[in-house]
N, C-alpha and C. Protein backbone atom coordinates (compact mmCIF):
# COMPACT_ATOMS: atom_id res chain seq x y z
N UNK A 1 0.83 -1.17 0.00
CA UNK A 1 0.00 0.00 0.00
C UNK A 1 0.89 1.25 0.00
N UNK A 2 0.49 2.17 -0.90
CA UNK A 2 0.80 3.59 -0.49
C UNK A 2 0.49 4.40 0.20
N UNK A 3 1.64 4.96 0.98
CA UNK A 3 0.85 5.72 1.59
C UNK A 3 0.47 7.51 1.39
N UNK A 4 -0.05 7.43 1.90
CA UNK A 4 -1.19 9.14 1.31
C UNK A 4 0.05 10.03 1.17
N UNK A 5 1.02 10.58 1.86
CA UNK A 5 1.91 11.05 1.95
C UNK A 5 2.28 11.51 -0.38
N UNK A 6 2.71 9.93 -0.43
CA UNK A 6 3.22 9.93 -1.68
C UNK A 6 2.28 10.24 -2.85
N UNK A 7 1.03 10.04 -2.31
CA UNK A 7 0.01 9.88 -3.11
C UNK A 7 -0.16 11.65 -3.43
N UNK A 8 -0.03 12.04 -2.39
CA UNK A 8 0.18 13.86 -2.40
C UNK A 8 0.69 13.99 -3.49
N UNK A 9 2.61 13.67 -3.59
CA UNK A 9 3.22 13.87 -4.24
C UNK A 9 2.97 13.66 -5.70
N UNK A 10 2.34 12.73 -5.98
CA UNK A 10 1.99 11.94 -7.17
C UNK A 10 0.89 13.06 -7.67
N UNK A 11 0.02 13.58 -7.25
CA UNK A 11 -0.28 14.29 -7.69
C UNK A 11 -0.03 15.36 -8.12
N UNK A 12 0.84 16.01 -6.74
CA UNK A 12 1.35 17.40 -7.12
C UNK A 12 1.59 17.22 -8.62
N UNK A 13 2.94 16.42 -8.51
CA UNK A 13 3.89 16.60 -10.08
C UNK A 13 2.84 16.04 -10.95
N UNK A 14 1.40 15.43 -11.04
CA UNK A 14 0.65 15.74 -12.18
C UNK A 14 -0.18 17.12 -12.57
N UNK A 15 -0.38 17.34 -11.56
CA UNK A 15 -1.15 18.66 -11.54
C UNK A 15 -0.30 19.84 -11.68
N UNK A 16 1.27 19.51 -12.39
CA UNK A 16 2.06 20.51 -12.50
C UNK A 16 2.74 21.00 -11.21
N UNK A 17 2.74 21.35 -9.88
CA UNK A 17 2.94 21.74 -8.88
C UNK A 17 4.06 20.72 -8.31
N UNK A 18 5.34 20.89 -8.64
CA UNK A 18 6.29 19.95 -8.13
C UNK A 18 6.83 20.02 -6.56
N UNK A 19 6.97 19.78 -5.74
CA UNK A 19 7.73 19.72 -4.31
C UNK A 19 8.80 19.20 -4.23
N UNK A 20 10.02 19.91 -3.44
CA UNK A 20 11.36 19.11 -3.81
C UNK A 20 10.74 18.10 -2.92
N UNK A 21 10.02 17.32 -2.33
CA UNK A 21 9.59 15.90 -2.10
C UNK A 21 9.32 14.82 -3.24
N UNK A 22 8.62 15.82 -4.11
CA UNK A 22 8.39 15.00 -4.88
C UNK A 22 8.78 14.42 -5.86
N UNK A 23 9.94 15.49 -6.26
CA UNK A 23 11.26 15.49 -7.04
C UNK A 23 12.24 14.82 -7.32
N UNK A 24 12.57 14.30 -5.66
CA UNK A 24 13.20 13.43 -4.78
C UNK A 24 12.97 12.36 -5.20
N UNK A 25 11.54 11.75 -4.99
CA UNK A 25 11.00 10.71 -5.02
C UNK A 25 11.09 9.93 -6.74
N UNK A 26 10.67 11.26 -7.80
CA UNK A 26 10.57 10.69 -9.28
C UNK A 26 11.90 10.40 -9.42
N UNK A 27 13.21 11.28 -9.05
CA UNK A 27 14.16 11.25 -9.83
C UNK A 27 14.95 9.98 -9.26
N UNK A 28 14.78 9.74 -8.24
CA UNK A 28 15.62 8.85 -7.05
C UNK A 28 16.36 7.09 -8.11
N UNK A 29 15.04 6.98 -8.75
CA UNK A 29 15.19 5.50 -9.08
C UNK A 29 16.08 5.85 -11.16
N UNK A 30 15.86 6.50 -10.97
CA UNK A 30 16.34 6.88 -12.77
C UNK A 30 18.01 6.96 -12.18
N UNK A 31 18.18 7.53 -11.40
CA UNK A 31 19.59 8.07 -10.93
C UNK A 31 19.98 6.82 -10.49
N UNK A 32 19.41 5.87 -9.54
CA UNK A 32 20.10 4.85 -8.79
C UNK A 32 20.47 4.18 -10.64
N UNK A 33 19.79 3.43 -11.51
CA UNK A 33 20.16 3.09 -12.53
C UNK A 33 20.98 3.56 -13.28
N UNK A 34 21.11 4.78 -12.95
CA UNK A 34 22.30 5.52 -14.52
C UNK A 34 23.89 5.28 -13.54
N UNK A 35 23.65 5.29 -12.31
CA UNK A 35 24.91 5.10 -11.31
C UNK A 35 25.24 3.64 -11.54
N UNK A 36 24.12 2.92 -11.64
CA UNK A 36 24.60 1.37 -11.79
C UNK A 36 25.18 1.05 -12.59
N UNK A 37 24.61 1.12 -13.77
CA UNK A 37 25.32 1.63 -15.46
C UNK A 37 26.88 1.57 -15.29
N UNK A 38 26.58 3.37 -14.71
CA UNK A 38 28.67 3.44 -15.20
C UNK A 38 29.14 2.51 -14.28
N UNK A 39 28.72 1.94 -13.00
CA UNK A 39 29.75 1.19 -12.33
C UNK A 39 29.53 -0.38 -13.24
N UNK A 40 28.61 -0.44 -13.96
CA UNK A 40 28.64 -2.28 -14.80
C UNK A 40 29.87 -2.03 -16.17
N UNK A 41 30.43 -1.03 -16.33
CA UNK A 41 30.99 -0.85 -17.45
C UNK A 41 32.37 -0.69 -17.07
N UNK A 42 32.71 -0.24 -15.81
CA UNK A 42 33.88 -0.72 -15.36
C UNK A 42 34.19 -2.24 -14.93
N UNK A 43 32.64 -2.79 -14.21
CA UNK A 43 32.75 -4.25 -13.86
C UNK A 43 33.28 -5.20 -14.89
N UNK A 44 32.59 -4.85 -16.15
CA UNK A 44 32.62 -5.85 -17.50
C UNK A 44 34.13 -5.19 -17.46
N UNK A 45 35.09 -4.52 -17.80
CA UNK A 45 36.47 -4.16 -18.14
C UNK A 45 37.47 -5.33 -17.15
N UNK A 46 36.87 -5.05 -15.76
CA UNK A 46 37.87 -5.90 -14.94
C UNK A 46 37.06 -6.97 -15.24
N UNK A 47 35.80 -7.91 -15.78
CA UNK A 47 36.07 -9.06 -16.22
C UNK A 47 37.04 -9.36 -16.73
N UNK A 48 36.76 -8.77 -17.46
CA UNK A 48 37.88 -9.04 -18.88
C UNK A 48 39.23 -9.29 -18.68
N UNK A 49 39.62 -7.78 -17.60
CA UNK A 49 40.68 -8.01 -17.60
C UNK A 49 41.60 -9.65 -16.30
N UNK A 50 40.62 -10.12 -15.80
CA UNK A 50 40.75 -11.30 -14.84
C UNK A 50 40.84 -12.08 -15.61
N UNK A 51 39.68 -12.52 -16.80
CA UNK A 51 39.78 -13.38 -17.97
C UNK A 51 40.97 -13.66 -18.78
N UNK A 52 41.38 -12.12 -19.23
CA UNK A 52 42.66 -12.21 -19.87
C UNK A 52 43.65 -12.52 -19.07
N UNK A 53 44.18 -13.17 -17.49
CA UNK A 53 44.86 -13.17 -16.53
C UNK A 53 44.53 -14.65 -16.16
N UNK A 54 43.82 -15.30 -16.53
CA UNK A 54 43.35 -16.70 -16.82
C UNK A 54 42.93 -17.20 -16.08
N UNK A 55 41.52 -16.31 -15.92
CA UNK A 55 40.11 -16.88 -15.27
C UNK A 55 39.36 -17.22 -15.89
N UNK A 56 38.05 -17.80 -15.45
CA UNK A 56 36.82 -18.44 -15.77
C UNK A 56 35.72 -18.12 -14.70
N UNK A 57 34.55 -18.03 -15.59
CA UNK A 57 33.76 -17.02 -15.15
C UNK A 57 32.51 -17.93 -15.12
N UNK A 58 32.20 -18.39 -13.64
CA UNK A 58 31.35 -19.62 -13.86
C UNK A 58 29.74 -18.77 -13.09
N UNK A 59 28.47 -18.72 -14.03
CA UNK A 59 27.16 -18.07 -13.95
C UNK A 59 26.41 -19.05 -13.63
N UNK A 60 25.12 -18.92 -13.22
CA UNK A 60 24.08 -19.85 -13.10
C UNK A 60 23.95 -20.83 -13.98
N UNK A 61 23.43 -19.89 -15.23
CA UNK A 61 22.77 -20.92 -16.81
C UNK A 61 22.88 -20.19 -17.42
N UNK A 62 22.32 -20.62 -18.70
CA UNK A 62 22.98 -20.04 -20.16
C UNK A 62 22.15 -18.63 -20.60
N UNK A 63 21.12 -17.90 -19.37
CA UNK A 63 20.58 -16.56 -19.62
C UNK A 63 21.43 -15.60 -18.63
N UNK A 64 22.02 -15.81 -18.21
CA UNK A 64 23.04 -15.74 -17.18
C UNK A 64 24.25 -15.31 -18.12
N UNK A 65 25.16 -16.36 -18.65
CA UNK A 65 25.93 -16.25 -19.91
C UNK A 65 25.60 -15.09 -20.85
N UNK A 66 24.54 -15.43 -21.34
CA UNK A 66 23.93 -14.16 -22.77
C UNK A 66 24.17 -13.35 -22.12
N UNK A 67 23.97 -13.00 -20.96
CA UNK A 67 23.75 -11.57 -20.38
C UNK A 67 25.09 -10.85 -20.47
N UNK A 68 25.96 -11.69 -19.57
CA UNK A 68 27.25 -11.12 -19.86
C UNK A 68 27.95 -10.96 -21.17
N UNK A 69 27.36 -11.67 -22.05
CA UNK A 69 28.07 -11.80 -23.87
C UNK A 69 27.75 -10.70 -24.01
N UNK A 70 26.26 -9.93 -23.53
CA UNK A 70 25.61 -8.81 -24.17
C UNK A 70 26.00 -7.43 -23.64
N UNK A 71 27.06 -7.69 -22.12
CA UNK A 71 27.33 -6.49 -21.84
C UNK A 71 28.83 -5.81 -22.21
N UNK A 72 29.43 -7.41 -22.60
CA UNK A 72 30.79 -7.07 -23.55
C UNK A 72 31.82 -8.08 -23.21
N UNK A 73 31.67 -8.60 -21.84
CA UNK A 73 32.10 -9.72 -21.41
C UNK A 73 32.57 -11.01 -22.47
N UNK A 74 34.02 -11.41 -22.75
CA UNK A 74 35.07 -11.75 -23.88
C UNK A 74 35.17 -13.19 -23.17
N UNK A 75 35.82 -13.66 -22.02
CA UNK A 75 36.26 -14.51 -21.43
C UNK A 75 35.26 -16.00 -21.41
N UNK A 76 36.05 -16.44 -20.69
CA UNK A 76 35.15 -18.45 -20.85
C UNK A 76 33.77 -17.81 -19.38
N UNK A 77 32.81 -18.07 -20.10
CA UNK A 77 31.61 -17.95 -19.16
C UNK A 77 31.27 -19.52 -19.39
N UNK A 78 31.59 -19.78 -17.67
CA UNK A 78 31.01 -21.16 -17.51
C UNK A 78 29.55 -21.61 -17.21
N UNK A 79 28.39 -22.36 -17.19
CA UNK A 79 27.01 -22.06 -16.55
C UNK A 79 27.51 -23.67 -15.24
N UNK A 80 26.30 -23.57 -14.69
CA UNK A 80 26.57 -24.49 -13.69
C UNK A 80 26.14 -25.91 -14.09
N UNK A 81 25.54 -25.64 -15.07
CA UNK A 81 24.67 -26.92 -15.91
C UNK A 81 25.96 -27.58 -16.38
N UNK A 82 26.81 -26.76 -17.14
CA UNK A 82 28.05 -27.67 -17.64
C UNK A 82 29.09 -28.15 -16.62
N UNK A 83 29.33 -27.59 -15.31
CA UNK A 83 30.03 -28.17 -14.78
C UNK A 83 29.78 -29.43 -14.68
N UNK A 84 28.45 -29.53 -14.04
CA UNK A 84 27.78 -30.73 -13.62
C UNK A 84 27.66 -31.77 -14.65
N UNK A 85 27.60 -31.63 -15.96
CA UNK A 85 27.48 -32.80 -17.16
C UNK A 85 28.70 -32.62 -17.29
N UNK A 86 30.45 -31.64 -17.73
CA UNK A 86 30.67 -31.93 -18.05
C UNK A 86 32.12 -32.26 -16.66
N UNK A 87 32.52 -31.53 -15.73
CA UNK A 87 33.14 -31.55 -14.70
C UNK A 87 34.26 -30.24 -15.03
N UNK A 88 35.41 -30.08 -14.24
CA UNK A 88 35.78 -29.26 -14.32
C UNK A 88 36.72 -28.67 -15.35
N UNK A 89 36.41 -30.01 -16.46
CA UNK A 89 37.29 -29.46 -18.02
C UNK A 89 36.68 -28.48 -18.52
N UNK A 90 35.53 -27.62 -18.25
CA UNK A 90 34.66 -26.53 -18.85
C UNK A 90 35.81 -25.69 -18.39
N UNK A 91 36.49 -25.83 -17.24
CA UNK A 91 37.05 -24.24 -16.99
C UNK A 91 38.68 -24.46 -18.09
N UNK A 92 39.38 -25.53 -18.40
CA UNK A 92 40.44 -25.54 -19.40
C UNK A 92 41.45 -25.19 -18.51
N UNK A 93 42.36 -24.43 -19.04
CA UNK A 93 43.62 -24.24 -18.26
C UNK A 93 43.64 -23.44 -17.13
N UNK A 94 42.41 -22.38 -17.04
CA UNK A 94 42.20 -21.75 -16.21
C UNK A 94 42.47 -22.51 -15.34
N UNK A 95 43.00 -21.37 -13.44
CA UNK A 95 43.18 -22.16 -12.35
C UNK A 95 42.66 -21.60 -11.10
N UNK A 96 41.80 -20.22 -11.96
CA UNK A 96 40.99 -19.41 -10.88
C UNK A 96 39.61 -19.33 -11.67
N UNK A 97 38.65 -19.13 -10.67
CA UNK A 97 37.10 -19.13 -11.31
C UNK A 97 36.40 -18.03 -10.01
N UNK A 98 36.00 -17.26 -11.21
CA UNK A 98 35.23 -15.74 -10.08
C UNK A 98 33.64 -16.43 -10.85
N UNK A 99 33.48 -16.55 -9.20
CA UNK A 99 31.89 -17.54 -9.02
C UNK A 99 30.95 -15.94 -8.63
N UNK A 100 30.11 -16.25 -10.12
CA UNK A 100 29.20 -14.76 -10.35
C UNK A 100 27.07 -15.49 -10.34
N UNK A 101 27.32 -16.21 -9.34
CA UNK A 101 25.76 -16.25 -9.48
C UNK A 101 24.94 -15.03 -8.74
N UNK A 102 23.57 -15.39 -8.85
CA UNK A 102 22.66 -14.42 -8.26
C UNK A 102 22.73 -13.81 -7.67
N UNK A 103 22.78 -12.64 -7.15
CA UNK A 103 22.72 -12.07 -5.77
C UNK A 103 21.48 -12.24 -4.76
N UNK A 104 20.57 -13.44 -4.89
CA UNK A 104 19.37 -13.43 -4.03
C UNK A 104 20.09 -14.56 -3.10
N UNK A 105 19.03 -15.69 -2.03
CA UNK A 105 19.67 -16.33 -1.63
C UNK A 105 20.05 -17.66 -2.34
N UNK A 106 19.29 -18.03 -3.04
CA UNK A 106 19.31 -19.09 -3.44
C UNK A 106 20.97 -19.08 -4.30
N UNK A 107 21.19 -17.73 -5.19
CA UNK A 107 22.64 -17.70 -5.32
C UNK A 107 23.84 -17.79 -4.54
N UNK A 108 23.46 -17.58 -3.42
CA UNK A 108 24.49 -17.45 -2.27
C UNK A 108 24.57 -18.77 -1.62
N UNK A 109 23.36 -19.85 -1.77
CA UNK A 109 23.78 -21.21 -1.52
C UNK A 109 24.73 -21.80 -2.54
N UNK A 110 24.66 -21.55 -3.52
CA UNK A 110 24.98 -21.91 -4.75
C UNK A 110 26.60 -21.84 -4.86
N UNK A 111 26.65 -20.43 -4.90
CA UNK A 111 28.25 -19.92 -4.74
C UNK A 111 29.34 -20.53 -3.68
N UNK A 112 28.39 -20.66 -2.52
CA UNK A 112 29.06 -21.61 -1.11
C UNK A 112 29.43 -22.53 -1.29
N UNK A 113 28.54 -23.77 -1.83
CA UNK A 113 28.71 -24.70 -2.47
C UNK A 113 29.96 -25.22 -3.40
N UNK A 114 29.97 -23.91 -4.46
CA UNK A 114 30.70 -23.83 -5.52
C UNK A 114 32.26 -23.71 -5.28
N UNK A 115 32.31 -22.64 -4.28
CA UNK A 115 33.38 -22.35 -3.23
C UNK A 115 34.40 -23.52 -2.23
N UNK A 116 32.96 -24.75 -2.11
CA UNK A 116 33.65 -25.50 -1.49
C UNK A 116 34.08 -26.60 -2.61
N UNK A 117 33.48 -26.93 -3.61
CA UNK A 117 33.94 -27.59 -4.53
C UNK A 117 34.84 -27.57 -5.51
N UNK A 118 35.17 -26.36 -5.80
CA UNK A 118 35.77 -26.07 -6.52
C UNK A 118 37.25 -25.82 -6.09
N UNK A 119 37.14 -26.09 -4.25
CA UNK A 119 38.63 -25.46 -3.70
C UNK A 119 39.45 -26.47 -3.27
N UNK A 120 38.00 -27.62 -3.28
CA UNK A 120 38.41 -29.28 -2.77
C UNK A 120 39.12 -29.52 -4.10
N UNK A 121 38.56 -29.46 -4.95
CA UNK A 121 39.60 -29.76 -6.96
C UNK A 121 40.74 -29.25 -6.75
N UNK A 122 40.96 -28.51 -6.07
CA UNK A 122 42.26 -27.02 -6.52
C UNK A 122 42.54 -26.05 -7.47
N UNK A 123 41.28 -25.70 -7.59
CA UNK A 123 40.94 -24.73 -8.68
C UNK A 123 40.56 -23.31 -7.21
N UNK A 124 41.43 -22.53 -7.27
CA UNK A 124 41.54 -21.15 -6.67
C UNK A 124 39.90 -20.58 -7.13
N UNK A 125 38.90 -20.39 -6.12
CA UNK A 125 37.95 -19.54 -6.45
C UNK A 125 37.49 -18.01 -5.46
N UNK A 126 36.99 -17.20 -5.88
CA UNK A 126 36.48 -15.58 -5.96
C UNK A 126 35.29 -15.33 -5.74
N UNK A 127 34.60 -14.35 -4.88
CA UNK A 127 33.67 -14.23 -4.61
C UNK A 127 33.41 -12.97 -4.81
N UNK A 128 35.08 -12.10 -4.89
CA UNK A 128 35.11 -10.62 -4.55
C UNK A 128 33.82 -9.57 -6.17
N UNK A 129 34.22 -10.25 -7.01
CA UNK A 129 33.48 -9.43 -8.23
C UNK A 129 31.59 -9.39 -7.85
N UNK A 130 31.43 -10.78 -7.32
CA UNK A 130 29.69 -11.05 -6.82
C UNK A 130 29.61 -9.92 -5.93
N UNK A 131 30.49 -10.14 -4.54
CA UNK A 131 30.19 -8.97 -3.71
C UNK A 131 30.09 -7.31 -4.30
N UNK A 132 31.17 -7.20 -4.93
CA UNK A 132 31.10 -5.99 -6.27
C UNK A 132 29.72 -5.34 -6.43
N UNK A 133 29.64 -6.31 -7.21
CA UNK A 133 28.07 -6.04 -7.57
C UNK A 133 27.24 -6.23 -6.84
N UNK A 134 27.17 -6.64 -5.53
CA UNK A 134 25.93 -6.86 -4.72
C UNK A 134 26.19 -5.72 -4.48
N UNK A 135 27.09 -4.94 -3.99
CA UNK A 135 27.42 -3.77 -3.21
C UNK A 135 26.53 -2.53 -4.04
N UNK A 136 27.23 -2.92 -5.37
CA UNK A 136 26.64 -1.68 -6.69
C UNK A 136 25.32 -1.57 -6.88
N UNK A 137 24.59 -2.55 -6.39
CA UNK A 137 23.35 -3.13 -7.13
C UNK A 137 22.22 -2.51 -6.51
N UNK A 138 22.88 -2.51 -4.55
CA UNK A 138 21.73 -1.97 -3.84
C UNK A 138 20.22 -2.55 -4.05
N UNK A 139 20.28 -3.88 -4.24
CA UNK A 139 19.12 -4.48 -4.55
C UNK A 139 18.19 -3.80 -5.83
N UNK A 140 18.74 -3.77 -6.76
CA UNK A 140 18.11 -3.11 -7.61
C UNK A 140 18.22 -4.19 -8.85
N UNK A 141 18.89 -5.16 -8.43
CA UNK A 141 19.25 -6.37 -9.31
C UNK A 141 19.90 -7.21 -8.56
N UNK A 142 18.75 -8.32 -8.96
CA UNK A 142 19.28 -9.75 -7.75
C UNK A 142 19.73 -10.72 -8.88
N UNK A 143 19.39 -10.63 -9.82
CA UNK A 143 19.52 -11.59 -11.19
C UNK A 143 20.65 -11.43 -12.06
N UNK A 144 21.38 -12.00 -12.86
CA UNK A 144 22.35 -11.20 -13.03
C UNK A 144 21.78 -11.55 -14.99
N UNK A 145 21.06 -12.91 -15.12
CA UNK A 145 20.55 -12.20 -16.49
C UNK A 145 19.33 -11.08 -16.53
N UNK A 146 19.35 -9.68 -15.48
CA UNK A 146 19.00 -8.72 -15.90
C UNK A 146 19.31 -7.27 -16.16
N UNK A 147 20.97 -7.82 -15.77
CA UNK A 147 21.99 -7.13 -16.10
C UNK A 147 21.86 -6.69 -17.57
N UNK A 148 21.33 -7.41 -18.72
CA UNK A 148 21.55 -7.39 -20.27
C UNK A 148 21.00 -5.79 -20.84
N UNK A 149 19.64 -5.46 -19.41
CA UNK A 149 19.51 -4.18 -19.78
C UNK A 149 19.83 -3.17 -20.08
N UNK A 150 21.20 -3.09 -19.72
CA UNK A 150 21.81 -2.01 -20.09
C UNK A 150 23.14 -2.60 -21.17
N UNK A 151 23.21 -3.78 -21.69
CA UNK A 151 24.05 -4.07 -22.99
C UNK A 151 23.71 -3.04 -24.21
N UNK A 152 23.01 -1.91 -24.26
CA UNK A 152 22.89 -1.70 -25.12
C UNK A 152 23.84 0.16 -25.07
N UNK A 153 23.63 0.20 -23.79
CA UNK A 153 24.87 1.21 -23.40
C UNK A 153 26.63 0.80 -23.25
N UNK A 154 26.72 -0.48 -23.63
CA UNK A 154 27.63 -0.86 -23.29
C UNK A 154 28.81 -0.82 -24.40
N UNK A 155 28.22 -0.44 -25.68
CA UNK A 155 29.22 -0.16 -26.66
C UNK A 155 30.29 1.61 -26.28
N UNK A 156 29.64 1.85 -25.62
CA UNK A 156 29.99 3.13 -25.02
C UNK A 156 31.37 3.22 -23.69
N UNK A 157 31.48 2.16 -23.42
CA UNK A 157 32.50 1.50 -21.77
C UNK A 157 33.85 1.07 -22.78
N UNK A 158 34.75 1.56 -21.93
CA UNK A 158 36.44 1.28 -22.78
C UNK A 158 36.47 -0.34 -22.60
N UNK A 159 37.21 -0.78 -23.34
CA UNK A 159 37.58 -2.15 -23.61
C UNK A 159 38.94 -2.09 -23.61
N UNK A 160 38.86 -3.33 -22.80
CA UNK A 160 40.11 -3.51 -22.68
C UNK A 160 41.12 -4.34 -23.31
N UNK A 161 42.51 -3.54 -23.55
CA UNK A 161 43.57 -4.06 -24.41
C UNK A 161 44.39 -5.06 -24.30
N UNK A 162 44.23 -5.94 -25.32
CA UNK A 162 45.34 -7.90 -24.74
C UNK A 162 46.92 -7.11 -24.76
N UNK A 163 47.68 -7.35 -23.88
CA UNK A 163 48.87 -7.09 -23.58
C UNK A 163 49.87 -7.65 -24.90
């Protein structure tokens, strides 16, 4: 429910009559997104650049994957489906894996999990890029294939150069 308070507001700014309350309130969520933005366009760069440093980048599933293909993301995106059919030859020579599932909970079982399995193999794994983005995200994205939304700003973010 809303409460009356906002409902004020909602009107004011239709009825023309703006309040810096209400101002506050329209602009608040456009801004949290355009902030998210520039910080996903530095995120996708230091993918890359971990990738090119010979990581593997293991996601939920394969909408998960697209997402990152779509925000510019170059490197081996692993899904969790292939570990499991195929084992840990999906990651190749790689010997570190930055474990990027969900930010809800069910990702955070997932990642734990992943964390412990992947450390029992001896494959070095990362949590720091997930936290990254949980941090950036401010709950404004728990999913990470809904990250793709802004792939279309993403031709715009520097790319980074193979040594």
């Amino acid at each position: 429910m809303i409460p009356a308070e906002s409902w004020d507001m909602i009107r004011a700014v239709r009825d023309g009559q703006q309040t810096p309350e209400s101002v506050k309130l329209f602009h608040k969520k456009p801004k949290t997104y355009e902030e998210f933005g520039e910080f996903l366009g530095g995120f996708v760069t230091d993918l890359n650049n971990l990738c090119e440093e010979g990581c593997s980048i293991l996601v939920e599933g394969p909408r998960d994957a697209r997402a990152l293909r779509r925000l510019g993301c170059r490197g081996n995106v692993v899904t969790v489906s292939s570990v499991v059919r195929r084992g840990n030859v999906v990651f190749g020579e790689d010997r570190k894996v930055v474990i990027l599932t969900d930010l809800d909970r069910e990702g955070a079982v997932l990642a734990s999990r992943y964390v412990r399995r992947l450390s029992h193999e001896g494959l070095k794994t990362s949590l720091h890029e997930r936290q990254r983005l949980k941090s950036a995200s401010r709950g404004v994205f728990l999913h990470i294939e809904n990250l793709s939304r802004f792939a279309r700003e993403s031709s715009e973010w520097p790319v980074a150069s193979k040594p």
